[in-house]
C-alpha atoms as a PDB file:
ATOM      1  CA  UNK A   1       0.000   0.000   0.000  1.00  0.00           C
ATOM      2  CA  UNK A   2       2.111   2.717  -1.065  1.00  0.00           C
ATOM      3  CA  UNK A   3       2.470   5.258  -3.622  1.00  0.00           C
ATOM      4  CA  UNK A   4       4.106   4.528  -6.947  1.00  0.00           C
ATOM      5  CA  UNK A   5       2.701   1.686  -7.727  1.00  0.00           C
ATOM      6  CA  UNK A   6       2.622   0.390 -10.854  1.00  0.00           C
ATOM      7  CA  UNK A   7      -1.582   0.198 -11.349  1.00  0.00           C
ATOM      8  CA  UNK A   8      -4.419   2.398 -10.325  1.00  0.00           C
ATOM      9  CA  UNK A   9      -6.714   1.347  -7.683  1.00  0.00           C
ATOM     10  CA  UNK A  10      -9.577  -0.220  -9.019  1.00  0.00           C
ATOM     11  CA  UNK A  11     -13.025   1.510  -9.201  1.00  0.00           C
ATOM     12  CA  UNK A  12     -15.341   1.436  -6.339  1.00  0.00           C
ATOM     13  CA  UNK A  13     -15.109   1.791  -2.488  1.00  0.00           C
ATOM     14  CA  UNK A  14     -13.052  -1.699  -1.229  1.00  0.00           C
ATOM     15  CA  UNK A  15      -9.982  -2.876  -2.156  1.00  0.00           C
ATOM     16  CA  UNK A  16      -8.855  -6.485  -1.736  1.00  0.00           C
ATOM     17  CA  UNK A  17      -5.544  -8.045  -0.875  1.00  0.00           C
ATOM     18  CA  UNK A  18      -4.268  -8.643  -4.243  1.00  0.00           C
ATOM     19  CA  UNK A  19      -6.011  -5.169  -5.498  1.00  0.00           C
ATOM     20  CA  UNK A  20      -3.410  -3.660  -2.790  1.00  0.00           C
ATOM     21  CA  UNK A  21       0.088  -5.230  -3.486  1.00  0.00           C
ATOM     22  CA  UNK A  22      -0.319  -4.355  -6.838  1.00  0.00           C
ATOM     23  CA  UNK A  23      -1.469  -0.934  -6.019  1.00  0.00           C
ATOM     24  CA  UNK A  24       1.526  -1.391  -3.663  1.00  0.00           C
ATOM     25  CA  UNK A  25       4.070  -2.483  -6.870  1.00  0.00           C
ATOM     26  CA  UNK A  26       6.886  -4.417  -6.819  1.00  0.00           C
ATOM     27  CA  UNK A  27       9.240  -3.711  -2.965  1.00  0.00           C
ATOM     28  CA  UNK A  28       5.953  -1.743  -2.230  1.00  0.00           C
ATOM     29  CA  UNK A  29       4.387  -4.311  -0.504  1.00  0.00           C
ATOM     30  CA  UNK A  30       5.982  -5.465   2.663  1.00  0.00           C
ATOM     31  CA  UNK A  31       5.367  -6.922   6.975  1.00  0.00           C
ATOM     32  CA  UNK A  32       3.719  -3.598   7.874  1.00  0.00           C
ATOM     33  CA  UNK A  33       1.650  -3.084   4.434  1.00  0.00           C
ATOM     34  CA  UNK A  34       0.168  -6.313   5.210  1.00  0.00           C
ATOM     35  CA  UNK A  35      -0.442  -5.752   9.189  1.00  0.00           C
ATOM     36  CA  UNK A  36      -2.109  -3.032   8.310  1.00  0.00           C
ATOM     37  CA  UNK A  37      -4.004  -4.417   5.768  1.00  0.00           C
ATOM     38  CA  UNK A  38      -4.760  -7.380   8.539  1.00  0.00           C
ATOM     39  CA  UNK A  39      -6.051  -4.411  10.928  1.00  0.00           C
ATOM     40  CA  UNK A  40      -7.944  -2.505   8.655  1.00  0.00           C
ATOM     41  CA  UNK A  41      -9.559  -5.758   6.692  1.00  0.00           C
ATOM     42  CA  UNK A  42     -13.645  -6.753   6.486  1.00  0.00           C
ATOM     43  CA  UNK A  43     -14.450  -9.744   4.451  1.00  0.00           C
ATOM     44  CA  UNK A  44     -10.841  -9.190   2.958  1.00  0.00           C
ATOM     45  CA  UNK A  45     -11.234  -6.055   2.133  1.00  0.00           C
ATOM     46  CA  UNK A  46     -10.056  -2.521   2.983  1.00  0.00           C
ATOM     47  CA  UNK A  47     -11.617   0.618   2.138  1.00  0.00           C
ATOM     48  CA  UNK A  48      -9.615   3.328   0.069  1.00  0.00           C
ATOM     49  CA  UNK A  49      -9.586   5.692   2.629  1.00  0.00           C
ATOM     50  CA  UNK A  50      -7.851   3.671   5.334  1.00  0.00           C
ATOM     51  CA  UNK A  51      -5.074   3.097   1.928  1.00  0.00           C
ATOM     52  CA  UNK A  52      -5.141   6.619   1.734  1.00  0.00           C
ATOM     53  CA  UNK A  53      -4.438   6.866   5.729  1.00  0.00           C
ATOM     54  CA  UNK A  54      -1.759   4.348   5.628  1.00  0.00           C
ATOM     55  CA  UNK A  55       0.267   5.812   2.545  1.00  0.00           C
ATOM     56  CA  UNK A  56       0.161   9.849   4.874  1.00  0.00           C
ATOM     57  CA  UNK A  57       1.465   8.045   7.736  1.00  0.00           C
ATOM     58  CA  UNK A  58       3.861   6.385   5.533  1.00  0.00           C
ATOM     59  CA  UNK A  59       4.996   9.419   3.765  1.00  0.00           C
ATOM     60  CA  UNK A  60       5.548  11.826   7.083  1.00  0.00           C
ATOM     61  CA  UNK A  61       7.456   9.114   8.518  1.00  0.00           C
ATOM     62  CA  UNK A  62       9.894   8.793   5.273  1.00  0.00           C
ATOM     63  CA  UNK A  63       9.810  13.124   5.486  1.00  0.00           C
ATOM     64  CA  UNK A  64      10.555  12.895   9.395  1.00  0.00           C
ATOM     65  CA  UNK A  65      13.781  10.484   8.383  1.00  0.00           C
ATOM     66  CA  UNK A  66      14.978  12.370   5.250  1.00  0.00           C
ATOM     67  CA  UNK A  67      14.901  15.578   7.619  1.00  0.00           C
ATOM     68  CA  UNK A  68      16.829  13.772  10.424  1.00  0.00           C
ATOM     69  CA  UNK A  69      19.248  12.480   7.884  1.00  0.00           C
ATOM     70  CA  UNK A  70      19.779  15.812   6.143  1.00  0.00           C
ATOM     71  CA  UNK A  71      20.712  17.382   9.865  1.00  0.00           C
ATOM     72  CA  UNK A  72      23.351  14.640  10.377  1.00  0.00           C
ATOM     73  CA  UNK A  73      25.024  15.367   7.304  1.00  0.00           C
ATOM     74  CA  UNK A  74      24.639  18.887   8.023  1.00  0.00           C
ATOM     75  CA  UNK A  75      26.433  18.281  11.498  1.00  0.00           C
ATOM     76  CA  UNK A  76      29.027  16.177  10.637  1.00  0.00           C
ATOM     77  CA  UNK A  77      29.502  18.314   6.705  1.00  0.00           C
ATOM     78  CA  UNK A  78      28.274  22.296   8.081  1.00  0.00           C
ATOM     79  CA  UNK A  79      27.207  24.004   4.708  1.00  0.00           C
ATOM     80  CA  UNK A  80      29.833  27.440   4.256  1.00  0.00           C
ATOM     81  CA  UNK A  81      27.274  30.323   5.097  1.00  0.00           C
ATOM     82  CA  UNK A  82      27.267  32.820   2.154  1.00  0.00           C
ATOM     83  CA  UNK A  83      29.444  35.483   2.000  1.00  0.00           C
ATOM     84  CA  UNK A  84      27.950  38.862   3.248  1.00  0.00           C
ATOM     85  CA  UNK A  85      27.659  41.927   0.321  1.00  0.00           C
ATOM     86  CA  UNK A  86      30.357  43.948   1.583  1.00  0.00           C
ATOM     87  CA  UNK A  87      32.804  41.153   2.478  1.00  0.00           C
ATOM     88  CA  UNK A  88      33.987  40.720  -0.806  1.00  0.00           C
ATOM     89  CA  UNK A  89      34.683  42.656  -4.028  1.00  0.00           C
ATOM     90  CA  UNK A  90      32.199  41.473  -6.706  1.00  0.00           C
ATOM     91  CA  UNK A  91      33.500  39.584  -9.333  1.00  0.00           C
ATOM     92  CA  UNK A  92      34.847  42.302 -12.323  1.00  0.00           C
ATOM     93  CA  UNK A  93      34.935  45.036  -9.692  1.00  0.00           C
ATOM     94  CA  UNK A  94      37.400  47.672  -9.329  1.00  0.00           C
ATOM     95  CA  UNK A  95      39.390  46.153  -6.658  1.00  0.00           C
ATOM     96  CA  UNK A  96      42.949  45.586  -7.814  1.00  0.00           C
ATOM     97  CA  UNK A  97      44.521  41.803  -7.692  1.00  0.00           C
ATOM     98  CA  UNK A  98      46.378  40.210  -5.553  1.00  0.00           C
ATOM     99  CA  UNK A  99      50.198  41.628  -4.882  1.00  0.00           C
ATOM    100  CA  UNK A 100      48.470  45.248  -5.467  1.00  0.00           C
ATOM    101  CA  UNK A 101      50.010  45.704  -9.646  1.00  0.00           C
ATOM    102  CA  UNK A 102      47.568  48.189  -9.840  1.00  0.00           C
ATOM    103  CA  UNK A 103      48.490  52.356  -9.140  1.00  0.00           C
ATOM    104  CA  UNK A 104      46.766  54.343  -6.482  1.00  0.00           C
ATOM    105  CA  UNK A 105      44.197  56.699  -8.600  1.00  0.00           C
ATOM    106  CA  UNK A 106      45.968  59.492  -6.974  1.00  0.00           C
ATOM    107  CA  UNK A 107      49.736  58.118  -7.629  1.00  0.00           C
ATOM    108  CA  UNK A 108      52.146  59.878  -9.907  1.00  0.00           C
ATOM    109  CA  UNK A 109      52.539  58.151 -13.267  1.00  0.00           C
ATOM    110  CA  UNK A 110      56.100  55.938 -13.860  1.00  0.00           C
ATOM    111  CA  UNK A 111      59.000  57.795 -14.879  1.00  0.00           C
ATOM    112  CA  UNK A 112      58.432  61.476 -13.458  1.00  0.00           C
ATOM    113  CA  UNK A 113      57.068  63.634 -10.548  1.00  0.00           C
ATOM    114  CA  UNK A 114      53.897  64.767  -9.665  1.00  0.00           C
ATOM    115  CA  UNK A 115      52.567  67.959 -12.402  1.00  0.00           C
ATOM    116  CA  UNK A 116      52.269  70.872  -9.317  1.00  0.00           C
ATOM    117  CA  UNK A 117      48.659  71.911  -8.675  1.00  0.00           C
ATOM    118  CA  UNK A 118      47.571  74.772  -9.771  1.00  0.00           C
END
């Protein structure tokens, strides 16, 4: 009883055993599909909104242990926080390179003095 699986559920209100694993697909179907199925069961059937029960609970269990997962990898591998607007020059900006090549805007030019203000 889970989603993904490889046919539709079948018209009408019930669903029966073999209705579900295929519903279920193949690895779909597994010990607590079918104790729930066992629970849920009348005449060896289960109604589609007890499927549709089963395959929430399913899903925010699978979301609670992607989450948990994600926040041990984040521990043990910490993400680099971005870098703030005015920490760094942006990329083609006017800073110079590294080991400073480029002259001071108000620097005299190579090969002579300073022209005297007037």
């Amino acid at each position: 009883m889970g989603a993904g699986g490889s046919v539709a559920l079948p018209e009408g209100d019930a669903v029966t055993l073999d209705e579900a694993k295929a519903y279920a697909g193949e690895g779909g179907w597994n010990e607590d599909a079918q104790k729930a199925f066992d629970a849920a069961a009348a005449d060896g059937k289960v109604t589609k909104e007890k499927i549709a029960e089963y395959e929430a609970e399913q899903n925010k269990a699978a979301t609670k242990l992607q989450a948990s997962i994600r926040g041990q990898q984040e521990r043990k591998n910490p993400t680099k926080p971005p870098e703030k607007a005015g920490d760094a020059p942006a990329e083609g900006g006017d800073a110079p390179a590294e080991g400073g090549d480029a002259p001071a805007a108000d620097a005299p030019a190579e090969g002579g003095d300073a022209a005297p203000a007037e």
